[in-house]
N, C-alpha and C. Protein backbone atom coordinates (compact mmCIF):
# COMPACT_ATOMS: atom_id res chain seq x y z
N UNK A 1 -2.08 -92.40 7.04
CA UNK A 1 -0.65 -92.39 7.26
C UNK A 1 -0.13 -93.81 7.48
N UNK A 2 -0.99 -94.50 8.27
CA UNK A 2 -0.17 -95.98 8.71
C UNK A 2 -0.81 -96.77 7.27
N UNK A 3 -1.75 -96.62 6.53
CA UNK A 3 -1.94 -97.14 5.29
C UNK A 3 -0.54 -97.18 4.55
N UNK A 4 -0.36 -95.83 4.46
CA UNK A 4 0.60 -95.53 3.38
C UNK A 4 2.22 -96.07 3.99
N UNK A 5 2.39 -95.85 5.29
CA UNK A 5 3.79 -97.11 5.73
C UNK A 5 3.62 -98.31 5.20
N UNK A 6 2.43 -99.19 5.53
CA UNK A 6 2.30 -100.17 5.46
C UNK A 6 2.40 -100.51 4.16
N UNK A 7 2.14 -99.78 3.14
CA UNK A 7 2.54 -99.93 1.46
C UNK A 7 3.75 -99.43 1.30
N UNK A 8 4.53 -98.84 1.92
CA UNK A 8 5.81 -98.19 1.61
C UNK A 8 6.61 -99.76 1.97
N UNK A 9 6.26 -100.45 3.37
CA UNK A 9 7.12 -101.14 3.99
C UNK A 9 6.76 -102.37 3.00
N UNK A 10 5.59 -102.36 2.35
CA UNK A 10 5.21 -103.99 1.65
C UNK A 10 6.18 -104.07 0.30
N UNK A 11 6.55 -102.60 -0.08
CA UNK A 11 6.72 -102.19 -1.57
C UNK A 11 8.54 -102.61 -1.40
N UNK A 12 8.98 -102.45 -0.36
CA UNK A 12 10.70 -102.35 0.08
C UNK A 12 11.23 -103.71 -0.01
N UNK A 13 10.00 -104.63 1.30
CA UNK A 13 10.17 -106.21 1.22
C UNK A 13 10.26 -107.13 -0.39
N UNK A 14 8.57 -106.62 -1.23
CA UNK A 14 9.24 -107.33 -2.11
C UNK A 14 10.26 -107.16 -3.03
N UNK A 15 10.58 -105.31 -3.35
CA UNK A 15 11.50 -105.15 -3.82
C UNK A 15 13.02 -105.70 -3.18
N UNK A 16 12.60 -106.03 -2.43
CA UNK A 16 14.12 -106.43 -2.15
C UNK A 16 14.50 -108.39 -2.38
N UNK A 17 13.14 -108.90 -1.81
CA UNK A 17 13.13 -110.39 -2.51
C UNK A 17 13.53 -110.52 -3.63
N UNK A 18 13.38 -109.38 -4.67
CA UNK A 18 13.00 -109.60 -5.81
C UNK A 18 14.69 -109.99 -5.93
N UNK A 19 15.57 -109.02 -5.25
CA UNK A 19 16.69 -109.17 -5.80
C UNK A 19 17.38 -110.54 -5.48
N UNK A 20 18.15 -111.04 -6.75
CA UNK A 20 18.54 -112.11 -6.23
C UNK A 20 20.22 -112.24 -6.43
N UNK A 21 20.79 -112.59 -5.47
CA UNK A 21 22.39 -112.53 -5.42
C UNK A 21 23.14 -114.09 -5.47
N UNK A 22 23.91 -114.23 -6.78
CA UNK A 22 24.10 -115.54 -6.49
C UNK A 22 25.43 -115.50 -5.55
N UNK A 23 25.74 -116.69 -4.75
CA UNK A 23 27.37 -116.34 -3.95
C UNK A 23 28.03 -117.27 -4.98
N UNK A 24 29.59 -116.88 -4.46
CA UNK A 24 30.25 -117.15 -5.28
C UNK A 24 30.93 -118.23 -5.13
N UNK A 25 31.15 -118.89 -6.15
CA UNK A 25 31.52 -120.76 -5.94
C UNK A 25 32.52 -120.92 -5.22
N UNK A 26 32.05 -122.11 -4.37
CA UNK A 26 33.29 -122.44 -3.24
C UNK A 26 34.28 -123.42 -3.50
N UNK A 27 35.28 -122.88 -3.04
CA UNK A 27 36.72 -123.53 -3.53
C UNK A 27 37.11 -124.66 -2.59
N UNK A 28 37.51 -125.27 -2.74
CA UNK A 28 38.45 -126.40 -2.30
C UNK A 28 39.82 -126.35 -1.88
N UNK A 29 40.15 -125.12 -2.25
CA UNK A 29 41.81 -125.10 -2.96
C UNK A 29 42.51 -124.72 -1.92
N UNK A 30 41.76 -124.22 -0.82
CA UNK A 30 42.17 -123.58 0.43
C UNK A 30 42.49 -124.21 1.71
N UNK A 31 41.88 -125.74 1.33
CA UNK A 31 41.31 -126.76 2.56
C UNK A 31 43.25 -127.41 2.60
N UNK A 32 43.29 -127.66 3.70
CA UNK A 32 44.64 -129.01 3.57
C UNK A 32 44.00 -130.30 3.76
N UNK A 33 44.68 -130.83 2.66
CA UNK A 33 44.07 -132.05 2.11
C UNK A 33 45.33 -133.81 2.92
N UNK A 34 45.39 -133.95 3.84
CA UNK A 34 46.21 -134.56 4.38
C UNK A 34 46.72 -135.78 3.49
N UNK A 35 45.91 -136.28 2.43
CA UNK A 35 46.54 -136.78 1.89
C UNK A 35 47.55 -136.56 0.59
N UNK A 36 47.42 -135.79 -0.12
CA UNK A 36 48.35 -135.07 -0.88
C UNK A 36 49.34 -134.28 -0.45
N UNK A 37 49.56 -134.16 1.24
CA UNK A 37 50.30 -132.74 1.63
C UNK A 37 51.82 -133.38 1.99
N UNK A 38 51.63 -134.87 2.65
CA UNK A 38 52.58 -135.22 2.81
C UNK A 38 52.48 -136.78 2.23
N UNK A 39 53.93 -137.30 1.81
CA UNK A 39 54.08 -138.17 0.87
C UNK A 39 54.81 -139.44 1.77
N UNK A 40 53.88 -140.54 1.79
CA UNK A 40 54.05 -141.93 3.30
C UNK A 40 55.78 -142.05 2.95
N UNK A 41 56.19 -142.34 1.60
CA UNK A 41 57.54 -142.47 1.45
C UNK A 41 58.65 -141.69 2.17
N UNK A 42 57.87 -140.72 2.07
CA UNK A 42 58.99 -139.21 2.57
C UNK A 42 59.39 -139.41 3.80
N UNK A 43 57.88 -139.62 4.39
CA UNK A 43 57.89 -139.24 6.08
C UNK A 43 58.73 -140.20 6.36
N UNK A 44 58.43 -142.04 5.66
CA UNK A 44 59.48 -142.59 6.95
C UNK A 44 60.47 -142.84 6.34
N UNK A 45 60.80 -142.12 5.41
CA UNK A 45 62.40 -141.99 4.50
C UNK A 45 62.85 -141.09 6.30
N UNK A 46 62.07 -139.76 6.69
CA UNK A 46 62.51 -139.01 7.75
C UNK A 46 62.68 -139.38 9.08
N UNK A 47 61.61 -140.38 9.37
CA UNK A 47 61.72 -141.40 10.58
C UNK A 47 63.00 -141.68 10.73
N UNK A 48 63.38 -142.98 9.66
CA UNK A 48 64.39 -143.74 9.32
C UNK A 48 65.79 -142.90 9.93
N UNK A 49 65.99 -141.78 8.95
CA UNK A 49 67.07 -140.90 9.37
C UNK A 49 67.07 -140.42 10.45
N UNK A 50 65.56 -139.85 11.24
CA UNK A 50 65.91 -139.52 12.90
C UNK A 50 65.82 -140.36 13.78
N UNK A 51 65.72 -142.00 13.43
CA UNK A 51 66.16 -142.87 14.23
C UNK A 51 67.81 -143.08 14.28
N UNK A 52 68.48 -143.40 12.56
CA UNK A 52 69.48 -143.47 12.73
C UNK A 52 70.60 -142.17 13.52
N UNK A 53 69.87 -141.18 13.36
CA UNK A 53 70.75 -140.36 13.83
C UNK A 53 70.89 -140.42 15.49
N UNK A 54 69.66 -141.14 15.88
CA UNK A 54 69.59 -140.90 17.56
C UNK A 54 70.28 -142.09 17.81
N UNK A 55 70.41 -143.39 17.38
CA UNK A 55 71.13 -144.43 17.46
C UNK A 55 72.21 -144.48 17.52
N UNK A 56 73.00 -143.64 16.35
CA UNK A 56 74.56 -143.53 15.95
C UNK A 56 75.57 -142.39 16.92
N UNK A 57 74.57 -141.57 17.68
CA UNK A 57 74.99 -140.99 18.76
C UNK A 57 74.66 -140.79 19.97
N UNK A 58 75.24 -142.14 20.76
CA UNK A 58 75.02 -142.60 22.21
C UNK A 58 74.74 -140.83 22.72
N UNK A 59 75.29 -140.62 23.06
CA UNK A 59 75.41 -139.56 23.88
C UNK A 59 74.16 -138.17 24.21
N UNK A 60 73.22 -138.67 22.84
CA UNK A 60 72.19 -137.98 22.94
C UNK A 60 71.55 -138.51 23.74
N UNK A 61 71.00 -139.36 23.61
CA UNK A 61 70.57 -140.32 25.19
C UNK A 61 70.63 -139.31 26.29
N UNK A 62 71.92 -139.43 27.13
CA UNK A 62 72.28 -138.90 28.32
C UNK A 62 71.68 -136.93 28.31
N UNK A 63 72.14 -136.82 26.56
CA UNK A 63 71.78 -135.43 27.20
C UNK A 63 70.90 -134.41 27.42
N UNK A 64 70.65 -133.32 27.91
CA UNK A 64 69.76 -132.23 28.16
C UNK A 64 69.12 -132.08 27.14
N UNK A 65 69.36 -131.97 25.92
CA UNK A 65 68.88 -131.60 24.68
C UNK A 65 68.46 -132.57 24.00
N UNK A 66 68.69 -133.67 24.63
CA UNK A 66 67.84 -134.81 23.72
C UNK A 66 66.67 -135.11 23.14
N UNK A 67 66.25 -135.78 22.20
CA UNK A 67 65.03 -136.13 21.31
C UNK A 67 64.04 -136.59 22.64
N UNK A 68 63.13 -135.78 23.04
CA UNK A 68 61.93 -136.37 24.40
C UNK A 68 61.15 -136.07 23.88
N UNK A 69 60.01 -137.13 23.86
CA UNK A 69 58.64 -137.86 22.95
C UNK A 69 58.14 -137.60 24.24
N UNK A 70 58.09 -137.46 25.45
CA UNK A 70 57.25 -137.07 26.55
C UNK A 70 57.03 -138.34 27.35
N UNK A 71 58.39 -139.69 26.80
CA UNK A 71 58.02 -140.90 27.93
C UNK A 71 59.22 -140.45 28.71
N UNK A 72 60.00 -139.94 28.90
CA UNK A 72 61.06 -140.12 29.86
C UNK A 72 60.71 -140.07 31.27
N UNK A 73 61.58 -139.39 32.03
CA UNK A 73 61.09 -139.04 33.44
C UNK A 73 59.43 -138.17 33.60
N UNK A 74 58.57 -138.68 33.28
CA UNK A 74 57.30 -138.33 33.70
C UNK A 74 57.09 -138.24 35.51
N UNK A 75 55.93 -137.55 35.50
CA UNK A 75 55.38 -137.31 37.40
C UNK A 75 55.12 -138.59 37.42
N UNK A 76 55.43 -139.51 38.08
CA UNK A 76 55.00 -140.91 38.54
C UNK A 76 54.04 -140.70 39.49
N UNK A 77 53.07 -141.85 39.88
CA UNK A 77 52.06 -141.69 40.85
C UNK A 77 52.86 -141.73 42.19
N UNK A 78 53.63 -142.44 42.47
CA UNK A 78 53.80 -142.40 43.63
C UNK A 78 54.54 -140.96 43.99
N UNK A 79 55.19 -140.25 42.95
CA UNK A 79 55.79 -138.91 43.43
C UNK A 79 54.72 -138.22 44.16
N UNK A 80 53.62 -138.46 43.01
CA UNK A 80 52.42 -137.66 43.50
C UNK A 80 51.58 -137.92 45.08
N UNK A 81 51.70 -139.33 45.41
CA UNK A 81 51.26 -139.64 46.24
C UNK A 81 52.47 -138.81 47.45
N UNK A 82 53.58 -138.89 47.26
CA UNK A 82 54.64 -138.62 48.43
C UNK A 82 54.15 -137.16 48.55
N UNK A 83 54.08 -136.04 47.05
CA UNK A 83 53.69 -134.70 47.88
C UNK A 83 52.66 -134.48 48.05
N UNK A 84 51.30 -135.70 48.29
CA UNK A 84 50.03 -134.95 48.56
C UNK A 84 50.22 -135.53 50.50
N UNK A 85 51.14 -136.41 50.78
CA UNK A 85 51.51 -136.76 52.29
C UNK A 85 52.06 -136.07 52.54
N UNK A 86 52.89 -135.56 51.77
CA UNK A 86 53.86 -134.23 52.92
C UNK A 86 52.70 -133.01 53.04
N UNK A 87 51.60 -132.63 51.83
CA UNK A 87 51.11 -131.15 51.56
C UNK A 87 50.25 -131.45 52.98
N UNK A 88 49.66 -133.01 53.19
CA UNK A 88 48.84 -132.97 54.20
C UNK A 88 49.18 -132.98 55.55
N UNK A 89 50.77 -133.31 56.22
CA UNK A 89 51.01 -133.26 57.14
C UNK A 89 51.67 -132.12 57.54
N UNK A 90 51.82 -131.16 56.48
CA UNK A 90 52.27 -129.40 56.22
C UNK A 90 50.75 -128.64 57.11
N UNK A 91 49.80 -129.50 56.72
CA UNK A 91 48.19 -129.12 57.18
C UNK A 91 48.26 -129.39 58.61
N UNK A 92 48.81 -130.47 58.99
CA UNK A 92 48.17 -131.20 60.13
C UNK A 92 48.67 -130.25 61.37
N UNK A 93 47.41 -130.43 62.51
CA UNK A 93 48.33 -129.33 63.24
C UNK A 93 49.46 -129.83 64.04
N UNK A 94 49.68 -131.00 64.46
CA UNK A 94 50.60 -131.54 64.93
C UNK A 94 52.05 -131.85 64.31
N UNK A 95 51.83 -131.84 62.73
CA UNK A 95 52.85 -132.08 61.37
C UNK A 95 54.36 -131.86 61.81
N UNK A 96 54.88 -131.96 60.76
CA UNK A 96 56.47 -131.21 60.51
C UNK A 96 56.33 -130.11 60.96
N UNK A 97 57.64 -129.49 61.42
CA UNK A 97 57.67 -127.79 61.21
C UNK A 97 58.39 -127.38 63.04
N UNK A 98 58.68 -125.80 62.47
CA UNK A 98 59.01 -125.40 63.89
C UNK A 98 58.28 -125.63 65.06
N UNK A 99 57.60 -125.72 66.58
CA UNK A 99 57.08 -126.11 66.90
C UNK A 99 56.81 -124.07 67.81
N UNK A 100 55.78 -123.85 68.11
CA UNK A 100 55.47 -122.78 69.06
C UNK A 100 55.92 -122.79 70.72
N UNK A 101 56.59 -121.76 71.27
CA UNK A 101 56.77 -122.26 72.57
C UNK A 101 55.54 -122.03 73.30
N UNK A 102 54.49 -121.72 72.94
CA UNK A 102 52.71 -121.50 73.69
C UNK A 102 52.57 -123.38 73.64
N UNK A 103 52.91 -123.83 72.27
CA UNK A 103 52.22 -125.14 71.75
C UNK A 103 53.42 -125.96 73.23
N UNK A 104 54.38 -125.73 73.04
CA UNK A 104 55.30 -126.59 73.64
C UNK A 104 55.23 -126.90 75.49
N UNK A 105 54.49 -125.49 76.47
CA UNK A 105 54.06 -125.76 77.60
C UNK A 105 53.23 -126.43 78.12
């Protein structure tokens, strides 16, 4: 019995080596190719115009909706430094704050 597995299972393996599957050719066509996608002329033809446009109207500047590249009012260190002194004297037991009338006798 285990003879005859063992020829059943030898007979499956090579029949199945035998088969051979080619895959199918890989494309290119799918990839974005950064240099063909966008054209250097174009882009700072687009620069150009969203500079002039932010230039020619002061007022974007000032407002809410303005063009922000992420330098404007950033967390400065020292903000950071001011609320990690307040978070720690919020800790302290002596700190800011209402005071207990137990603490106060």
């Amino acid at each position: 019995m285990t003879v005859l597995c063992t020829l059943m299972a030898f007979v499956m393996v090579v029949a199945i080596s035998s088969l051979t599957v080619d895959a199918i050719p890989h494309s290119h066509e799918s990839y974005w190719d950064q240099q063909d996608d966008i054209d250097r002329d174009e882009f700072l033809e687009l620069l150009s115009r969203l500079s002039r446009t932010v230039m020619n109207r002061p007022e974007m500047e000032n407002s809410k909706r303005g063009l922000d590249l992420g330098l404007s009012r950033g967390f400065s260190g020292s903000q950071a430094a001011k609320h990690l002194m307040g978070l720690a004297a919020a800790n302290y037991a002596g700190g800011p704050g209402r005071r207990r009338r137990s603490e106060q006798a």
